[in-house]
PDB file of N, CA and C in Angstrom:
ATOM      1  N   UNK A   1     -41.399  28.948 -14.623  1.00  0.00           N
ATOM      2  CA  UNK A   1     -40.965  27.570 -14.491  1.00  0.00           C
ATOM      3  C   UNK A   1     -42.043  26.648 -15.037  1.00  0.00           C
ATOM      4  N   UNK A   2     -41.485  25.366 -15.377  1.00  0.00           N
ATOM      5  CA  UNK A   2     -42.768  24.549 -16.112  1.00  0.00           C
ATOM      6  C   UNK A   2     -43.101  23.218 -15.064  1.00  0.00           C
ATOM      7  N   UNK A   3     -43.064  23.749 -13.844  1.00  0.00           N
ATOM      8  CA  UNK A   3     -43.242  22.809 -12.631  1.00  0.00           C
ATOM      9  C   UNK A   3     -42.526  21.872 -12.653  1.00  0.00           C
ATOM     10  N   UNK A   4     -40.971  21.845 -12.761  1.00  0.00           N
ATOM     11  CA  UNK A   4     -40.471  21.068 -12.769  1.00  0.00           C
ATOM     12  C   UNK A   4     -38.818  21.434 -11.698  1.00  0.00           C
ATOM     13  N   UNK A   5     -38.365  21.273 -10.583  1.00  0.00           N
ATOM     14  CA  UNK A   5     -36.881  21.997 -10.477  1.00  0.00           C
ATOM     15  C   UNK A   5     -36.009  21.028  -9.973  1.00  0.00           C
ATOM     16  N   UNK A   6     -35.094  21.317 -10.877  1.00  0.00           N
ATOM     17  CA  UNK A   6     -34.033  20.763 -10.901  1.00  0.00           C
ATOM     18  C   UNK A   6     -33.030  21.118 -10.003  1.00  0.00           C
ATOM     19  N   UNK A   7     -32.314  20.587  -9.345  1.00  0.00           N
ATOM     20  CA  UNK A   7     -31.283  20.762  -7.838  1.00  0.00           C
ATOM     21  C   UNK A   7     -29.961  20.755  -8.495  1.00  0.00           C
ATOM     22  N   UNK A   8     -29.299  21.648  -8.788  1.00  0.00           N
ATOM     23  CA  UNK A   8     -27.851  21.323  -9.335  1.00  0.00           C
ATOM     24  C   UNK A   8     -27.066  20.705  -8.417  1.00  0.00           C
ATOM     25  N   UNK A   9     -27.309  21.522  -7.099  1.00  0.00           N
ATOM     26  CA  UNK A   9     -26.622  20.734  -6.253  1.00  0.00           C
ATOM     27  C   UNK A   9     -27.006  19.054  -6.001  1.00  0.00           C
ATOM     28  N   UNK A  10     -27.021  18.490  -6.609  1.00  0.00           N
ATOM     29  CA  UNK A  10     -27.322  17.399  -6.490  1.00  0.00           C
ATOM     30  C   UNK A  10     -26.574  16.725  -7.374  1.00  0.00           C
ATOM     31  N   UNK A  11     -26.221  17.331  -8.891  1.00  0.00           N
ATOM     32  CA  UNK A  11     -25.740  17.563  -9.695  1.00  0.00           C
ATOM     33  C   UNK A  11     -24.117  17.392  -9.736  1.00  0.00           C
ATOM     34  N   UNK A  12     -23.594  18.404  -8.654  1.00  0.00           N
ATOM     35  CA  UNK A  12     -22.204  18.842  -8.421  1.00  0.00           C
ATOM     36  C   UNK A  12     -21.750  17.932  -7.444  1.00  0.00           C
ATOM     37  N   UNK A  13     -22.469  17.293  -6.070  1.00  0.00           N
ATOM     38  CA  UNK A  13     -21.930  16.965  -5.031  1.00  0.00           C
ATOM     39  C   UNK A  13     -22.652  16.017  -4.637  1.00  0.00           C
ATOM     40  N   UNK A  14     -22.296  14.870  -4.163  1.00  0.00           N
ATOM     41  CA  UNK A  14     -22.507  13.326  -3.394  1.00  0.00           C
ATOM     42  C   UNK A  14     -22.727  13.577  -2.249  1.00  0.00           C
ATOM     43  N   UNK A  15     -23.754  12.486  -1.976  1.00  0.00           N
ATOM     44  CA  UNK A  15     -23.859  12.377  -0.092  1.00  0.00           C
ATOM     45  C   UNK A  15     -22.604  12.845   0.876  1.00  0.00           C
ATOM     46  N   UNK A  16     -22.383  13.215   1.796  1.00  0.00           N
ATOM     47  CA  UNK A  16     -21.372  12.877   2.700  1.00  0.00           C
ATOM     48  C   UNK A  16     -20.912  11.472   3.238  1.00  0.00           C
ATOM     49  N   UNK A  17     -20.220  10.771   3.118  1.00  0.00           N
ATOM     50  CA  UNK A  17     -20.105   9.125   3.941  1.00  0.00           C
ATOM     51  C   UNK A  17     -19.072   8.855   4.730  1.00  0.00           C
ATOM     52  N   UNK A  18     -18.697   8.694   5.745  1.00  0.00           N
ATOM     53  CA  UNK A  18     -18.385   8.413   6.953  1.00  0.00           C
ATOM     54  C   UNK A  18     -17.089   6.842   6.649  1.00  0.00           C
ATOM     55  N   UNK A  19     -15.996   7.116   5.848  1.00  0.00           N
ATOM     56  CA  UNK A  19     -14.719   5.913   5.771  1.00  0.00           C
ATOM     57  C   UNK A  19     -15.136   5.394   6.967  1.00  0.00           C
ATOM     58  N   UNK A  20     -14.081   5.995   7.641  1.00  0.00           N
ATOM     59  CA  UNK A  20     -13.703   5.653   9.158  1.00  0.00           C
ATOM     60  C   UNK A  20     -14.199   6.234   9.796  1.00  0.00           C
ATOM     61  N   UNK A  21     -14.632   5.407  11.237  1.00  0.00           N
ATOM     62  CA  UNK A  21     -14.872   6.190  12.312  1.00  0.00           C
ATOM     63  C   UNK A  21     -14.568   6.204  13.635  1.00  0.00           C
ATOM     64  N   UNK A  22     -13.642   7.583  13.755  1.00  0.00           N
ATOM     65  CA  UNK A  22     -12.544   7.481  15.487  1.00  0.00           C
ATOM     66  C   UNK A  22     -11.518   5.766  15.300  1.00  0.00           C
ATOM     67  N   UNK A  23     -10.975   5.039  14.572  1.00  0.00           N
ATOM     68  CA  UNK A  23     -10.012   4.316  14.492  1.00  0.00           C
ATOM     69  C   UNK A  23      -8.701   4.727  14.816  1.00  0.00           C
ATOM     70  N   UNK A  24      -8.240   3.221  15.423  1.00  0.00           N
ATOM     71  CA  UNK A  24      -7.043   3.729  16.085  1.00  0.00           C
ATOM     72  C   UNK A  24      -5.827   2.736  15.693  1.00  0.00           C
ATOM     73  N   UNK A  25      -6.311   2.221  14.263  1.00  0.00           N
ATOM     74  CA  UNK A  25      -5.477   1.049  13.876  1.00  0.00           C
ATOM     75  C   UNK A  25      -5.691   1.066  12.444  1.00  0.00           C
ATOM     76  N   UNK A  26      -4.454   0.638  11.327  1.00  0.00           N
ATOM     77  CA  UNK A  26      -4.524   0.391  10.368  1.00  0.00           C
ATOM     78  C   UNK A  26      -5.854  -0.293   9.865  1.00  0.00           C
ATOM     79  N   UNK A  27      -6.790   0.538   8.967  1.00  0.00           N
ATOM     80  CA  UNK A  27      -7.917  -0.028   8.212  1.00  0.00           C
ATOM     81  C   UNK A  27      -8.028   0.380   7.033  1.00  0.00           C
ATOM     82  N   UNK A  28      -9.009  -0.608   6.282  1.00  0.00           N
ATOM     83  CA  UNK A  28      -9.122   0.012   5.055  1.00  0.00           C
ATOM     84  C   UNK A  28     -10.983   0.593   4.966  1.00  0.00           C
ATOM     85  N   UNK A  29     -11.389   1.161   4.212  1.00  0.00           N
ATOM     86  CA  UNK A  29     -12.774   1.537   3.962  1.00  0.00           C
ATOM     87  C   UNK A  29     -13.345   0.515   3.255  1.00  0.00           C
ATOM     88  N   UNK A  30     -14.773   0.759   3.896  1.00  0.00           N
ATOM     89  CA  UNK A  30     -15.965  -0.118   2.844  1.00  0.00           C
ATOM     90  C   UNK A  30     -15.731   0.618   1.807  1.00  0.00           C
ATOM     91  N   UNK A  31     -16.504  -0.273   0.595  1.00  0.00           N
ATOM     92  CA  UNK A  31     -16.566   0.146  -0.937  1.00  0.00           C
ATOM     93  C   UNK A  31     -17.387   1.418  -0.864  1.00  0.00           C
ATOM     94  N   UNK A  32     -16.694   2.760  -1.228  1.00  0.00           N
ATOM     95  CA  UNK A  32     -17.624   3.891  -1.839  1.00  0.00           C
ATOM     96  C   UNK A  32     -17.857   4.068  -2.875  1.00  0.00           C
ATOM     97  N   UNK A  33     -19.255   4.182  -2.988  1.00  0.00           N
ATOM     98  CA  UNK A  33     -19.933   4.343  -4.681  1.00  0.00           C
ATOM     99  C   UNK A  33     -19.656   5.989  -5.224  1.00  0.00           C
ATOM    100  N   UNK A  34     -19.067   6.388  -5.972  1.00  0.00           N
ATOM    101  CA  UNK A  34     -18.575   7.541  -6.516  1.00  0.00           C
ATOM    102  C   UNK A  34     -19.360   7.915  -8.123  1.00  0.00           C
ATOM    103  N   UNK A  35     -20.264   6.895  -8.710  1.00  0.00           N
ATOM    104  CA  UNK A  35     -20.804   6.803  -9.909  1.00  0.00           C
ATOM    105  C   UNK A  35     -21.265   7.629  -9.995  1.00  0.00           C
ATOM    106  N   UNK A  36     -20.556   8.871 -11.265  1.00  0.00           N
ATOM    107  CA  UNK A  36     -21.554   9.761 -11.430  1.00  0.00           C
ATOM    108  C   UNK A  36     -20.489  11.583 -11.239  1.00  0.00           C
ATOM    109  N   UNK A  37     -18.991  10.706 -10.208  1.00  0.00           N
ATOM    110  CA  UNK A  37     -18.882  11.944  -9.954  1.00  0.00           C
ATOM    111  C   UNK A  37     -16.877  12.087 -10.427  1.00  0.00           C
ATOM    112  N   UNK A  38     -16.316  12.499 -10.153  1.00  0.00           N
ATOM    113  CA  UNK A  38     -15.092  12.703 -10.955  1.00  0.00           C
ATOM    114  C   UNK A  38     -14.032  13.015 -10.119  1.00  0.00           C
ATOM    115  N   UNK A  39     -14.803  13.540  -8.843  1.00  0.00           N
ATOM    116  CA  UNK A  39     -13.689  13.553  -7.921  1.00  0.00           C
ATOM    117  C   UNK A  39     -14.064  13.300  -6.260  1.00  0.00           C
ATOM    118  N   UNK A  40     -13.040  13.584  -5.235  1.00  0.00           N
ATOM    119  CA  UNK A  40     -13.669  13.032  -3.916  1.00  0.00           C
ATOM    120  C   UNK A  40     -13.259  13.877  -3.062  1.00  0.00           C
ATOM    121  N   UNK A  41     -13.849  14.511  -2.367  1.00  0.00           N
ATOM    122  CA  UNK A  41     -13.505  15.326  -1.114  1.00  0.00           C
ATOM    123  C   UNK A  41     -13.165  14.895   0.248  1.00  0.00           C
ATOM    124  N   UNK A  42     -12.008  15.127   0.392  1.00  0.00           N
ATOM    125  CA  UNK A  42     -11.713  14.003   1.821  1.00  0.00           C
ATOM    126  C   UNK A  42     -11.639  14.694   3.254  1.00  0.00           C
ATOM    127  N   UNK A  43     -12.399  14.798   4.287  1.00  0.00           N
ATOM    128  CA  UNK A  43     -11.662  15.238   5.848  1.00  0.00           C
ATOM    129  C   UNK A  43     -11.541  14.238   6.447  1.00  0.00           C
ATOM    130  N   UNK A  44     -10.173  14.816   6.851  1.00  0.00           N
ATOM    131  CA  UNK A  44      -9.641  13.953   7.508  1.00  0.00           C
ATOM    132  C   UNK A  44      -9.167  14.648   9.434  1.00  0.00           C
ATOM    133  N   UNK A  45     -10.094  13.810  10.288  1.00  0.00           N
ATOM    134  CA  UNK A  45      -9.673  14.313  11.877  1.00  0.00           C
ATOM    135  C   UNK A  45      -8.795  13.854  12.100  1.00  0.00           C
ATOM    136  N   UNK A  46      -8.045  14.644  12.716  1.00  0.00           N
ATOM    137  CA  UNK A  46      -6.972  13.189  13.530  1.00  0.00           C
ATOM    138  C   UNK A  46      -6.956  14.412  14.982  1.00  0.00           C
ATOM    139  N   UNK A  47      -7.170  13.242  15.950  1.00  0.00           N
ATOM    140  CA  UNK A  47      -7.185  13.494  17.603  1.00  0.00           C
ATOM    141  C   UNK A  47      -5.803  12.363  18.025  1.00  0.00           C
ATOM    142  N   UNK A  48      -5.101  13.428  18.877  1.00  0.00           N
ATOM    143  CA  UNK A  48      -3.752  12.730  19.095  1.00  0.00           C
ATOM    144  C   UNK A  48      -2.311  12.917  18.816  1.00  0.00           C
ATOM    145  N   UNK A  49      -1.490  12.663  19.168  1.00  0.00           N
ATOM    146  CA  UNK A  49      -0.178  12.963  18.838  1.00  0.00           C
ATOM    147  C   UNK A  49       0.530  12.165  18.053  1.00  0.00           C
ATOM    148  N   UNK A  50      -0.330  10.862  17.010  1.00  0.00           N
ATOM    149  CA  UNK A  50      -0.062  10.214  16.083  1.00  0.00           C
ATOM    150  C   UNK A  50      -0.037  10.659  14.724  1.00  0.00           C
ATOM    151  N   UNK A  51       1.048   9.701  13.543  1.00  0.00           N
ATOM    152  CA  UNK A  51       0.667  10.132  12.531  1.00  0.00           C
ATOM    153  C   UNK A  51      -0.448   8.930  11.545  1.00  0.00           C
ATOM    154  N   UNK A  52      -0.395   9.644  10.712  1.00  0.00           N
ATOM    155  CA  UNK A  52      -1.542   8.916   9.588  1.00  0.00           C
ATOM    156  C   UNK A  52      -1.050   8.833   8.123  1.00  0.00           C
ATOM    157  N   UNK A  53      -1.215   8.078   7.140  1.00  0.00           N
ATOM    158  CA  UNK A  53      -0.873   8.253   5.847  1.00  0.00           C
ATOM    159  C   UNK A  53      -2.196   7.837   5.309  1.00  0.00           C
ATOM    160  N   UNK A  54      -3.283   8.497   4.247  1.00  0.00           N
ATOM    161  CA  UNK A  54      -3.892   7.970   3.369  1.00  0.00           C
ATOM    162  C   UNK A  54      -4.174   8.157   2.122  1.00  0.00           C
ATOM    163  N   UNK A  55      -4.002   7.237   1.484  1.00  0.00           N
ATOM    164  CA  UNK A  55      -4.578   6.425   0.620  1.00  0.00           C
ATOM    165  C   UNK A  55      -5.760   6.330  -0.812  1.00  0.00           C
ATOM    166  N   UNK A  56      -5.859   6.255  -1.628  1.00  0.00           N
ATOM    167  CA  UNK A  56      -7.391   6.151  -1.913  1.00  0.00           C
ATOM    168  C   UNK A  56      -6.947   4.987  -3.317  1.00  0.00           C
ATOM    169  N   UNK A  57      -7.940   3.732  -3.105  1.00  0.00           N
ATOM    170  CA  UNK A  57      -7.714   2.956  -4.262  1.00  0.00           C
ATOM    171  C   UNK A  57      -9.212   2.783  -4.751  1.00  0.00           C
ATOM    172  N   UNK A  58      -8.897   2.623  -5.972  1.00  0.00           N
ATOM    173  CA  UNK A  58     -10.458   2.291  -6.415  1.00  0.00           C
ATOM    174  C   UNK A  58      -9.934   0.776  -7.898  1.00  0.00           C
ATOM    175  N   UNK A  59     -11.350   0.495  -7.994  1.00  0.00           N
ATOM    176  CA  UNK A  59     -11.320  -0.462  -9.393  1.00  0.00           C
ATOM    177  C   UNK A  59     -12.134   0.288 -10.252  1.00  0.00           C
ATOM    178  N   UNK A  60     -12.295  -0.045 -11.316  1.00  0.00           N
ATOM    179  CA  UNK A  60     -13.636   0.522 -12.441  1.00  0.00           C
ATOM    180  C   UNK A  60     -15.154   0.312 -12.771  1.00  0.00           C
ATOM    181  N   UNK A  61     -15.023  -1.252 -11.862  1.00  0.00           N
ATOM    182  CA  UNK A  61     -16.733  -1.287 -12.410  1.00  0.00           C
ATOM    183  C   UNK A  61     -16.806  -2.366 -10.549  1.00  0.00           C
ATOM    184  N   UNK A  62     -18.185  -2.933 -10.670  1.00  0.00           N
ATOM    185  CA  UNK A  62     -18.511  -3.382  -9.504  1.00  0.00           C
ATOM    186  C   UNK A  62     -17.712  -4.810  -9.233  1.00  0.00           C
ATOM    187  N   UNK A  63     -16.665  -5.358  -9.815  1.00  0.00           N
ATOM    188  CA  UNK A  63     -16.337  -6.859  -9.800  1.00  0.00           C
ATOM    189  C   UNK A  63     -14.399  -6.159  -9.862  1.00  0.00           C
ATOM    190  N   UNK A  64     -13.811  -6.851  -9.401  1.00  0.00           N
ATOM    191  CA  UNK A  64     -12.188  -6.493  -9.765  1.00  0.00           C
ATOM    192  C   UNK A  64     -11.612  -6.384  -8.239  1.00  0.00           C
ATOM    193  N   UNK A  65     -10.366  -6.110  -8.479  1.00  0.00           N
ATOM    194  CA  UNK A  65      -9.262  -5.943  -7.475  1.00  0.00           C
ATOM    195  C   UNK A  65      -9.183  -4.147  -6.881  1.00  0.00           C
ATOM    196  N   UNK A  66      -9.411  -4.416  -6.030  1.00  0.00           N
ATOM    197  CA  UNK A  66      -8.566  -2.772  -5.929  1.00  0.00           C
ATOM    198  C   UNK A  66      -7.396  -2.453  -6.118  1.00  0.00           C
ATOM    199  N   UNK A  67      -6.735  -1.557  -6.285  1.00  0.00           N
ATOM    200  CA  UNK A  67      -5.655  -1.018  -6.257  1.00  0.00           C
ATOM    201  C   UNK A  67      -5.131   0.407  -6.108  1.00  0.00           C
ATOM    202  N   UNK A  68      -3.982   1.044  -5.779  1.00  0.00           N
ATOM    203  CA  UNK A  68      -3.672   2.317  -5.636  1.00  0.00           C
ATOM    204  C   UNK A  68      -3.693   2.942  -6.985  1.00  0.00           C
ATOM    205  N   UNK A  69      -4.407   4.262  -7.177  1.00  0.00           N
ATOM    206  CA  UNK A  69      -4.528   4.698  -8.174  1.00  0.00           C
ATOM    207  C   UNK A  69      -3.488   6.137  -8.353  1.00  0.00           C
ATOM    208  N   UNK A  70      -2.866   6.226  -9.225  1.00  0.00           N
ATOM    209  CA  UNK A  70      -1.525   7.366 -10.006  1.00  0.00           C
ATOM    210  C   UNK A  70      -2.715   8.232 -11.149  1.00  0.00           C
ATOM    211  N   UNK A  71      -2.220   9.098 -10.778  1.00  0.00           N
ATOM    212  CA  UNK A  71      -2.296  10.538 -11.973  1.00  0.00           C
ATOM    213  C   UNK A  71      -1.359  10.183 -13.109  1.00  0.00           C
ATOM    214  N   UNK A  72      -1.381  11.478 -13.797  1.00  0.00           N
ATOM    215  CA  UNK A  72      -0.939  11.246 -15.057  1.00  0.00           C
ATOM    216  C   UNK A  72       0.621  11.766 -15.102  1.00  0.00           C
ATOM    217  N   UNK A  73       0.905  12.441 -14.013  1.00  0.00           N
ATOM    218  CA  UNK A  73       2.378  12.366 -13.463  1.00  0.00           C
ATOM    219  C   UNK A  73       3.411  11.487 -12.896  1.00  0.00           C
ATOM    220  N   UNK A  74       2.323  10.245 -12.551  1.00  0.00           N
ATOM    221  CA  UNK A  74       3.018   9.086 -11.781  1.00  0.00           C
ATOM    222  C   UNK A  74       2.927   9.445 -10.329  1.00  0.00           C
ATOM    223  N   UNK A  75       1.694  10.334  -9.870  1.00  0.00           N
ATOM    224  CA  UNK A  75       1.622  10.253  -8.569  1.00  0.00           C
ATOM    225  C   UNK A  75       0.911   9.847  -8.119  1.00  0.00           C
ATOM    226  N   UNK A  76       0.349   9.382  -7.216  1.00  0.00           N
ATOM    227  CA  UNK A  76       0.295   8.619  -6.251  1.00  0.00           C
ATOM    228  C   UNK A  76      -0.600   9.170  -5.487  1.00  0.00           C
ATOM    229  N   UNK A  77      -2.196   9.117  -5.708  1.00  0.00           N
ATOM    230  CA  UNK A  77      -3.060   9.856  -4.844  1.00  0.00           C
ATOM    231  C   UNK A  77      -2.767   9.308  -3.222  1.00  0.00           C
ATOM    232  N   UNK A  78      -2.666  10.339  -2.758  1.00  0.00           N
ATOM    233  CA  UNK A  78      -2.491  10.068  -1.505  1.00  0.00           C
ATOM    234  C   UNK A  78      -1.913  11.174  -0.715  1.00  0.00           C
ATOM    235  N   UNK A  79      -2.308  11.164   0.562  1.00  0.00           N
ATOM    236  CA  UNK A  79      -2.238  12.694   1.590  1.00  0.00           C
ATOM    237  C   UNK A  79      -0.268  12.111   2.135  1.00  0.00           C
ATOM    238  N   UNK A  80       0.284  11.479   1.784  1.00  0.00           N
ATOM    239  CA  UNK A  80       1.593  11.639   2.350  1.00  0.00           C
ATOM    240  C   UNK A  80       1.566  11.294   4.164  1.00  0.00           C
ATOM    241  N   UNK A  81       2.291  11.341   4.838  1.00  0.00           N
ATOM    242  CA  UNK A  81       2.184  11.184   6.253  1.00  0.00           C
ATOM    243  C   UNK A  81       1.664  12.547   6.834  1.00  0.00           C
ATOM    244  N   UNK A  82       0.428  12.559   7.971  1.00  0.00           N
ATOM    245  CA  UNK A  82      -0.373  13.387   8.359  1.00  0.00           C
ATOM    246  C   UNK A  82      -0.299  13.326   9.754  1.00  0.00           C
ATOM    247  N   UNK A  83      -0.146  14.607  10.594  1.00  0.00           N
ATOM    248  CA  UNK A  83       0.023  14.887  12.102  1.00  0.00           C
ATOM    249  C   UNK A  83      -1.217  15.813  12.770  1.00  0.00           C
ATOM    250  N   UNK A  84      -1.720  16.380  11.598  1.00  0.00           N
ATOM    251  CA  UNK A  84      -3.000  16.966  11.902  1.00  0.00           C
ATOM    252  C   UNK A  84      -3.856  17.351  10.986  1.00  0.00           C
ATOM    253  N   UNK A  85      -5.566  17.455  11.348  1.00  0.00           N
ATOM    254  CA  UNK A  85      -6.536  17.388  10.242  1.00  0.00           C
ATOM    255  C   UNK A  85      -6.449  18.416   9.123  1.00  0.00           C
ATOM    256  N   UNK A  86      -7.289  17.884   8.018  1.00  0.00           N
ATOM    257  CA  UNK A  86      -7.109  18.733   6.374  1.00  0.00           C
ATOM    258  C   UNK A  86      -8.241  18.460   5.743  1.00  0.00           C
ATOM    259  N   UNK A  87      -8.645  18.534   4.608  1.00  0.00           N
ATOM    260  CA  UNK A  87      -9.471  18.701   3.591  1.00  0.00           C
ATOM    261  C   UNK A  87      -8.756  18.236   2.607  1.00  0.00           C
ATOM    262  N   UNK A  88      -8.523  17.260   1.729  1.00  0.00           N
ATOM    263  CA  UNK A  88      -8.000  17.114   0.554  1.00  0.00           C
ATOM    264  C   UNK A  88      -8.864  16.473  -0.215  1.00  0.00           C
ATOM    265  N   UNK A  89      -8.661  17.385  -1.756  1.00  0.00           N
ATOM    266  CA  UNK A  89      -9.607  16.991  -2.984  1.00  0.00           C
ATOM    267  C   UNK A  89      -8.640  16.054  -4.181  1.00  0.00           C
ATOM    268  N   UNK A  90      -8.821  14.889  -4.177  1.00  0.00           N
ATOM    269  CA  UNK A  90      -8.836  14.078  -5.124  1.00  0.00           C
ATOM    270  C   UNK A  90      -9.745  13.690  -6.583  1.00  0.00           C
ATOM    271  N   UNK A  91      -8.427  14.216  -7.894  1.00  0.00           N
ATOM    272  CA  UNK A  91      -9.192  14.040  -9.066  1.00  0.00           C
ATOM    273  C   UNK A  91      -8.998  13.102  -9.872  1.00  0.00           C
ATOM    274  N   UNK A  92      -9.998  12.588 -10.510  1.00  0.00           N
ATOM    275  CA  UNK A  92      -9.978  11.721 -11.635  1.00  0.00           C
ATOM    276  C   UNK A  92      -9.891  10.446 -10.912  1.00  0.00           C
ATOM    277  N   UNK A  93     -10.862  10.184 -10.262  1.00  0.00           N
ATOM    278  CA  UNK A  93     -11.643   9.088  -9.418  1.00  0.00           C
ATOM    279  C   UNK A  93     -12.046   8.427 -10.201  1.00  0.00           C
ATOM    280  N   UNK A  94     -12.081   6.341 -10.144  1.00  0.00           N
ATOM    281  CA  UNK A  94     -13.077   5.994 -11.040  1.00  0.00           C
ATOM    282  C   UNK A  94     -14.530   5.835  -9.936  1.00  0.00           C
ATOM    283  N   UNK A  95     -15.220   4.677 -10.495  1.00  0.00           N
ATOM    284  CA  UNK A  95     -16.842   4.802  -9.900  1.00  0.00           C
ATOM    285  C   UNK A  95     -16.620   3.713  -8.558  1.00  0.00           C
ATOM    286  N   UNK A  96     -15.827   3.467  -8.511  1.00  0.00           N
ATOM    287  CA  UNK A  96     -15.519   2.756  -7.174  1.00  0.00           C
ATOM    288  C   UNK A  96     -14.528   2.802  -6.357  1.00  0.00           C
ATOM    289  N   UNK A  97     -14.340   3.432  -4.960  1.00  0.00           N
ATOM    290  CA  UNK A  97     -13.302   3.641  -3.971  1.00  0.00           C
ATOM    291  C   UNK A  97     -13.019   3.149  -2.750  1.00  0.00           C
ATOM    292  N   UNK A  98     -11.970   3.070  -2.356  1.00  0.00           N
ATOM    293  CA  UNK A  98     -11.914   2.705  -1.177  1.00  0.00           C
ATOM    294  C   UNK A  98     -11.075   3.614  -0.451  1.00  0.00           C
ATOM    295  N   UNK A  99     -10.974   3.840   0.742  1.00  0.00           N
ATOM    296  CA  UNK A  99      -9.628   4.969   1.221  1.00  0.00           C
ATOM    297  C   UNK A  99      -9.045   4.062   2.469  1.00  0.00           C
ATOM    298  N   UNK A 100      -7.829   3.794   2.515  1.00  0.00           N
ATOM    299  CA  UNK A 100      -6.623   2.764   2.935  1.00  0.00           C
ATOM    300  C   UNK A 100      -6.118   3.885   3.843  1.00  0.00           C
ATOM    301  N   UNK A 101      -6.352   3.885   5.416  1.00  0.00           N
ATOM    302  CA  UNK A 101      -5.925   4.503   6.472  1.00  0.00           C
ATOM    303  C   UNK A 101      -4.664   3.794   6.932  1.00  0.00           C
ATOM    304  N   UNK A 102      -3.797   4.653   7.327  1.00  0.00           N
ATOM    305  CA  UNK A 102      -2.263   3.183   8.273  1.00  0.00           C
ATOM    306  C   UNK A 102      -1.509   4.380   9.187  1.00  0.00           C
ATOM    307  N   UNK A 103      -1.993   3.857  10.213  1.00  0.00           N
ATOM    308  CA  UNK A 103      -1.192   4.085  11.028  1.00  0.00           C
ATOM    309  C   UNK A 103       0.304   4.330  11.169  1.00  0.00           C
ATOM    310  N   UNK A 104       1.304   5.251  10.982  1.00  0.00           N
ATOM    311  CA  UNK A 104       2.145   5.638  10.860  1.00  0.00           C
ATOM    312  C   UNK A 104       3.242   5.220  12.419  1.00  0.00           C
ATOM    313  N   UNK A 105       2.531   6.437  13.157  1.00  0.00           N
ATOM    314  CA  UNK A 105       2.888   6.426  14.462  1.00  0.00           C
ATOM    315  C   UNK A 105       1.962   6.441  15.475  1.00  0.00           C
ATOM    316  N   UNK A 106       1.825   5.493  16.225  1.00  0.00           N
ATOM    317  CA  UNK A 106       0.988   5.112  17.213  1.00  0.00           C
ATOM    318  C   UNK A 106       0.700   6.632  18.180  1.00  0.00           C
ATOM    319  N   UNK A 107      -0.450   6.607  18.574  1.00  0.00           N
ATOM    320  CA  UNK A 107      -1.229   8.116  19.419  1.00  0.00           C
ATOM    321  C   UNK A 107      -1.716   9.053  19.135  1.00  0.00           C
ATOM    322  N   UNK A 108      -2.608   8.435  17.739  1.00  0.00           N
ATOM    323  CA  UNK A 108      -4.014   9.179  17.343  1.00  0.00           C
ATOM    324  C   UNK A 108      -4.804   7.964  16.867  1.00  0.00           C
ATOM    325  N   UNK A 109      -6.428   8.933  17.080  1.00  0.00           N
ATOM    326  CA  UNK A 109      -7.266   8.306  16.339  1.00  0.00           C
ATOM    327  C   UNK A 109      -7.774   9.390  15.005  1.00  0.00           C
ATOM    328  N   UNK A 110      -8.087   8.551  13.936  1.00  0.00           N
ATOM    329  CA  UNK A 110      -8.542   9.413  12.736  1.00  0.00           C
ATOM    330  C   UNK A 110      -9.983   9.218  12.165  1.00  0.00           C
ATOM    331  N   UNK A 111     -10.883   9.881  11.803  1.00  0.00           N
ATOM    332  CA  UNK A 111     -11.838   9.815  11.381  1.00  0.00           C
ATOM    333  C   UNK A 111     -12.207  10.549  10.074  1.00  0.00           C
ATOM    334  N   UNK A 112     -12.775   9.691   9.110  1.00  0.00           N
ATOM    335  CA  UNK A 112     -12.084   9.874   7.362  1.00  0.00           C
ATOM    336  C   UNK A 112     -13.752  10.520   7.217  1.00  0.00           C
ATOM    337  N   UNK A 113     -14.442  11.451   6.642  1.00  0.00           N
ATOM    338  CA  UNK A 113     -15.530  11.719   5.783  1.00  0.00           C
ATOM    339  C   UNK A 113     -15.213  11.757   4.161  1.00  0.00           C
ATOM    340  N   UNK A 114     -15.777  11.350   3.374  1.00  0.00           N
ATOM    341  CA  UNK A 114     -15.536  11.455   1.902  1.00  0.00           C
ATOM    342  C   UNK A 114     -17.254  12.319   1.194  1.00  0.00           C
ATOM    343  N   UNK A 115     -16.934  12.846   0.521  1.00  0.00           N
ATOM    344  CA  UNK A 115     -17.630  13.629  -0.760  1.00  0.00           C
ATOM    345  C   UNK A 115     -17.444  13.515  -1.897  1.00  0.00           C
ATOM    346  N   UNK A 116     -18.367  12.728  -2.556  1.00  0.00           N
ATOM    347  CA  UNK A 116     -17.959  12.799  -3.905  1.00  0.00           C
ATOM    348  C   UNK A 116     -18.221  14.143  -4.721  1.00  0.00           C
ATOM    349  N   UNK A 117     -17.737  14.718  -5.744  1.00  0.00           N
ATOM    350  CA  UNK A 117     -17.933  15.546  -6.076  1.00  0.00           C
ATOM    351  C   UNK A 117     -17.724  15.767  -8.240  1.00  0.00           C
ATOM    352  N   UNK A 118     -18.500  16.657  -8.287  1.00  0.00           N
ATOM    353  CA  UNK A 118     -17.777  16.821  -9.713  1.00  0.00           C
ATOM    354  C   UNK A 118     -17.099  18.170 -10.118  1.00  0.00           C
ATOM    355  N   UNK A 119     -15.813  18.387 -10.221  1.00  0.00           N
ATOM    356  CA  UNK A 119     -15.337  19.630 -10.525  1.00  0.00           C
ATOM    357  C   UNK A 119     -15.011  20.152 -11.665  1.00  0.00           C
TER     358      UNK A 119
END
């Protein structure tokens, strides 16, 4: 080695960051910084006999609107209505996100972790 090492993992995968935490009401997330990475790793808890639908909108650079972001199929990133916890990987992220939690059916709380990642 020429005293120098390089961490791939550092490379491949983003901090862990904390959306939500234990909410029990329609919210949206602070701005997540994703710069750098291409896609987002989502867990999602849910405690309760409620459902959940989420979400993920982003803009492109640090100034703009958010909005819901579509694939190249016309879908619609997003976990669909949710009754219990998952892991879902979202691709082709831009450098700024947000993830849009809503309450479906009242009698859970959910708690969102995100990963950015590059796959």
């Amino acid at each position: 080695m020429s005293g120098s090492i390089f961490q791939l993992d550092n490379v491949y995968k983003g901090n862990v960051i904390t959306a939500h935490s234990a909410i029990s009401a329609t919210a949206t997330s602070a701005q997540i910084d994703c710069k750098g990475k291409n896609a987002v790793l989502v867990s999602i808890l849910i405690t309760g006999t409620g459902t959940w639908k989420f979400d993920i909108q982003g803009r492109l650079d640090g100034s703009g609107t958010y909005m819901d972001i579509y694939d190249n199929a016309d879908s619609q990133l997003t976990t669909g209505n949710l009754t219990a916890s998952r892991m879902k990987l979202f691709v082709a992220i831009p450098d700024m996100i947000k993830i849009v939690a809503t309450e479906v059916v009242d009698g859970a709380t959910c708690t969102v972790r995100v990963q950015p990642i590059n796959v």
